[in-house]
N, C-alpha and C. Protein backbone atom coordinates (compact mmCIF):
# COMPACT_ATOMS: atom_id res chain seq x y z
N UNK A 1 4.96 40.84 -50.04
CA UNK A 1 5.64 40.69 -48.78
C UNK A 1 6.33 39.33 -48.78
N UNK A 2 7.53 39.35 -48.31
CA UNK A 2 8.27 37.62 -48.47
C UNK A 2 8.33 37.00 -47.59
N UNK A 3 8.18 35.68 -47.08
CA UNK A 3 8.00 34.68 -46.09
C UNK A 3 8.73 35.12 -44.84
N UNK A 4 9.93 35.91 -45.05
CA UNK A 4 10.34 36.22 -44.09
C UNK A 4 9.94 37.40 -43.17
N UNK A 5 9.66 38.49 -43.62
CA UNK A 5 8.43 39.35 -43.32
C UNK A 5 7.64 38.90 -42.70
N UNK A 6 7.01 38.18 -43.55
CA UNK A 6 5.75 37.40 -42.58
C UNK A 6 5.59 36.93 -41.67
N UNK A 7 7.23 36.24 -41.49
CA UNK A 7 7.64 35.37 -40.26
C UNK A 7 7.53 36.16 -38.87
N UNK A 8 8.51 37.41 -39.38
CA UNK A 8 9.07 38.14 -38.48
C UNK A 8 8.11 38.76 -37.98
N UNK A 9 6.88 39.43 -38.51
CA UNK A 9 6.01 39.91 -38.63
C UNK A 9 4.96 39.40 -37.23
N UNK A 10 4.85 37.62 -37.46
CA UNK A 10 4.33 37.04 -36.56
C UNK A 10 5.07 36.60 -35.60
N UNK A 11 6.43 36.57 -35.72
CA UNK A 11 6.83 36.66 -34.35
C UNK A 11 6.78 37.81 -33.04
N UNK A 12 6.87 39.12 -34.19
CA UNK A 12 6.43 40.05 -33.22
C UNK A 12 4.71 40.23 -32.43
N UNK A 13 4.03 39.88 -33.13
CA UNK A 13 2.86 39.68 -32.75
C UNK A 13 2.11 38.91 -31.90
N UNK A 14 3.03 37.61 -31.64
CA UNK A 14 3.15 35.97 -30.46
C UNK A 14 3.33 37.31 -29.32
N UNK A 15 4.73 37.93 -29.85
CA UNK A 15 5.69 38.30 -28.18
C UNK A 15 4.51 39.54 -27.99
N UNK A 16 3.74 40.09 -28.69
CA UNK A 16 3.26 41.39 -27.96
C UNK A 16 2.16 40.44 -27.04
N UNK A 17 1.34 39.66 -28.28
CA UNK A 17 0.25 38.89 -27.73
C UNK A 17 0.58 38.38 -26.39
N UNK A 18 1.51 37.82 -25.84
CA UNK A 18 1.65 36.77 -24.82
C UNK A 18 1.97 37.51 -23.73
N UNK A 19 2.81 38.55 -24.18
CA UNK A 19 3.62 39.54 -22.92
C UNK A 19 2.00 40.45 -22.41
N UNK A 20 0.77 40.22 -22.96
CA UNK A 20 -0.52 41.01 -22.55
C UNK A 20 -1.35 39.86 -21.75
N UNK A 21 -0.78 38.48 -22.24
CA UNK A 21 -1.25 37.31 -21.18
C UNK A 21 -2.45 37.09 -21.91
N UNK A 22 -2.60 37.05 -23.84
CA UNK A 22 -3.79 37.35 -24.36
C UNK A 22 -3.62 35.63 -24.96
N UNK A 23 -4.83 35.26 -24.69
CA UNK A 23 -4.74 33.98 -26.21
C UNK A 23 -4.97 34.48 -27.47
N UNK A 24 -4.97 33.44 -28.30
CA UNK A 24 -5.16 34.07 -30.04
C UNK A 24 -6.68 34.24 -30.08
N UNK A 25 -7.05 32.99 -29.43
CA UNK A 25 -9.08 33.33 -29.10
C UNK A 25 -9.38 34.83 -28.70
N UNK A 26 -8.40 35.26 -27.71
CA UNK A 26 -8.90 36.67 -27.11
C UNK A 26 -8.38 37.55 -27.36
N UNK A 27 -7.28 37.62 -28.23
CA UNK A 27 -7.19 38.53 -29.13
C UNK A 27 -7.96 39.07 -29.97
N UNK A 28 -8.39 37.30 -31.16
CA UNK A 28 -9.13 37.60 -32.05
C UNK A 28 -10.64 38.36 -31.88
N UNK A 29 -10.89 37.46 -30.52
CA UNK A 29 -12.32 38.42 -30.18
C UNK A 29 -12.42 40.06 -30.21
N UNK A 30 -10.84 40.43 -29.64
CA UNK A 30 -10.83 41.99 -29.05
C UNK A 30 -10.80 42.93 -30.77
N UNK A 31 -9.83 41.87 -31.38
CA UNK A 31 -9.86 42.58 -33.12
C UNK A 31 -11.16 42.50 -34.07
N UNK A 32 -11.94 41.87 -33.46
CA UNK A 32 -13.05 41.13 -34.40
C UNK A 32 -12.73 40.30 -35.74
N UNK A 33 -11.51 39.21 -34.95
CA UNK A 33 -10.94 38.37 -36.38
C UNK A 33 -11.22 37.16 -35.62
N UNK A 34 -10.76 36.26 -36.77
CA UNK A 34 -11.33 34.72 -36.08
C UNK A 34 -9.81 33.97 -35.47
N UNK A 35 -9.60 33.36 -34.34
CA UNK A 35 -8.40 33.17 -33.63
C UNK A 35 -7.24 32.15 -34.65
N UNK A 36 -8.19 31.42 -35.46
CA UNK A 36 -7.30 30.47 -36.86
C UNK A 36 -6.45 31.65 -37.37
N UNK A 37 -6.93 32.82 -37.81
CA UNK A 37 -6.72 33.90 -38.94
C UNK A 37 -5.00 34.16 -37.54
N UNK A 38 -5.76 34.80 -36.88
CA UNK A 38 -4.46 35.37 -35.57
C UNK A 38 -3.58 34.71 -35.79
N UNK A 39 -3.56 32.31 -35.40
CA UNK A 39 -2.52 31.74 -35.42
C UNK A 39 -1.48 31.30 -37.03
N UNK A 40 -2.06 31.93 -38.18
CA UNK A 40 -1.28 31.83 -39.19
C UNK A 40 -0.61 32.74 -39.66
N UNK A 41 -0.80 34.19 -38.89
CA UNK A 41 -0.31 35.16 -38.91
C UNK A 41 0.92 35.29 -38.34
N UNK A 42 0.63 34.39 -37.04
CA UNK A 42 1.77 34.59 -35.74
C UNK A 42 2.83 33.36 -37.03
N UNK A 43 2.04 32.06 -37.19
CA UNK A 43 3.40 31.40 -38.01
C UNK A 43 3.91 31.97 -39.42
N UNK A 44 3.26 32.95 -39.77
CA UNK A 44 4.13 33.43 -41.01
C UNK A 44 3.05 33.22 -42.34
N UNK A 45 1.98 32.61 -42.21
CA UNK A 45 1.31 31.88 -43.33
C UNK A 45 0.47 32.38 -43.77
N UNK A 46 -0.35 34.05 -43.14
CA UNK A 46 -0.98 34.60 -43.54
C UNK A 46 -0.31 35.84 -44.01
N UNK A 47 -0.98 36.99 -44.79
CA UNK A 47 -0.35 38.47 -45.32
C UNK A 47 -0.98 38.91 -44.75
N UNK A 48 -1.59 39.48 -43.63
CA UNK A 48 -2.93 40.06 -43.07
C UNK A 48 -2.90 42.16 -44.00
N UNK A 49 -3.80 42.21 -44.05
CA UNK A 49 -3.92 43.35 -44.82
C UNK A 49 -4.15 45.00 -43.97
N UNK A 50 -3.71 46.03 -44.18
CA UNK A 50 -3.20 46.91 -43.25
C UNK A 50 -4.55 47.56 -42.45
N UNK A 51 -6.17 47.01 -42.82
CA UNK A 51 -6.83 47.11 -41.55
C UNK A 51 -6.95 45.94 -40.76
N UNK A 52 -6.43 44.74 -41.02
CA UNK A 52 -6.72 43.91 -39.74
C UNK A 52 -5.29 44.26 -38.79
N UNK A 53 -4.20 44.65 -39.58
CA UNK A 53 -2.69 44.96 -38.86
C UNK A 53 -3.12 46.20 -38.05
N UNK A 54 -3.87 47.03 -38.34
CA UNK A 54 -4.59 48.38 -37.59
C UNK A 54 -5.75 47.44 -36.24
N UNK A 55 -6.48 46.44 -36.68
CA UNK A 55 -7.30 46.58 -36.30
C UNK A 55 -6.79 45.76 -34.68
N UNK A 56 -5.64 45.17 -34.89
CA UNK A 56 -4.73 44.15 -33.85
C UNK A 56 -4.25 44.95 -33.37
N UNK A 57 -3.63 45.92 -33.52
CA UNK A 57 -2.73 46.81 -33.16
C UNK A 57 -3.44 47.40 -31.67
N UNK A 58 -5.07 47.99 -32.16
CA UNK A 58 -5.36 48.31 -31.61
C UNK A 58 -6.04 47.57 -30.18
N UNK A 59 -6.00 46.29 -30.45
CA UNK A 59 -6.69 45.48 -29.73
C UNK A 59 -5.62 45.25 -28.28
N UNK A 60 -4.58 45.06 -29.27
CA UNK A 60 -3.66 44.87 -28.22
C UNK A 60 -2.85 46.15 -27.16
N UNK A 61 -3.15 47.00 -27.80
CA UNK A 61 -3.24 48.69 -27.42
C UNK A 61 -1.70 49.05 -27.15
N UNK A 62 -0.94 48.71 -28.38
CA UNK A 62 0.19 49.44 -28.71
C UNK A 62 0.59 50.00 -29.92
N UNK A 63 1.49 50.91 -29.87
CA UNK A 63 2.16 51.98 -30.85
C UNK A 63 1.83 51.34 -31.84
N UNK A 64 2.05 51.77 -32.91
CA UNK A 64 2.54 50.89 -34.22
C UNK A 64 3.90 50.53 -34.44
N UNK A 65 4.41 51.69 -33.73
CA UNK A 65 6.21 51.29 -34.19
C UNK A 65 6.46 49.84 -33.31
N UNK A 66 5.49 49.57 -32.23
CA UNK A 66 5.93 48.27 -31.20
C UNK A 66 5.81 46.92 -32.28
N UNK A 67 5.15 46.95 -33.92
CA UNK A 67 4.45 46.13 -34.71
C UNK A 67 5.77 46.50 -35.93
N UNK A 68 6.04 47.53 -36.00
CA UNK A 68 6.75 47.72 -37.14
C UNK A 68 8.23 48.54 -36.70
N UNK A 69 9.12 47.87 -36.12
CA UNK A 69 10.20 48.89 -35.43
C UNK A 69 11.63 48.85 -36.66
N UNK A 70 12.16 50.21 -36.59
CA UNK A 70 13.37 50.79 -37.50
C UNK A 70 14.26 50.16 -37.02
């Protein structure tokens, strides 16, 4: 996956996170990830792997296409 991906990736994930009024703490709690892991994701610096991307998804309780849009 290339930095930019990643970027984009975590930018979409800030705007779902914030537009739910969630911190990265209470996110991470709702995913069962640790809130560090959440904020390097949101800056681009992590690859998170397709069950923690499942496991956020669900936390935050939208589509997948709202995480991955055409």
């Amino acid at each position: 996956m290339s930095k930019d991906i990643r970027k984009s990736f975590g930018e979409l994930l800030r705007t779902a996170r914030k537009s739910r009024n969630l911190t990265q703490e209470e996110l991470g709690d709702k995913a069962g990830l640790h809130f560090t892991y959440i904020g390097q994701i949101e800056r681009g610096h992590r690859n998170p792997s397709l069950i923690n991307i499942y496991r956020i998804q669900k936390a935050l309780r939208i589509p997948i296409s709202d995480i991955f849009p055409t």
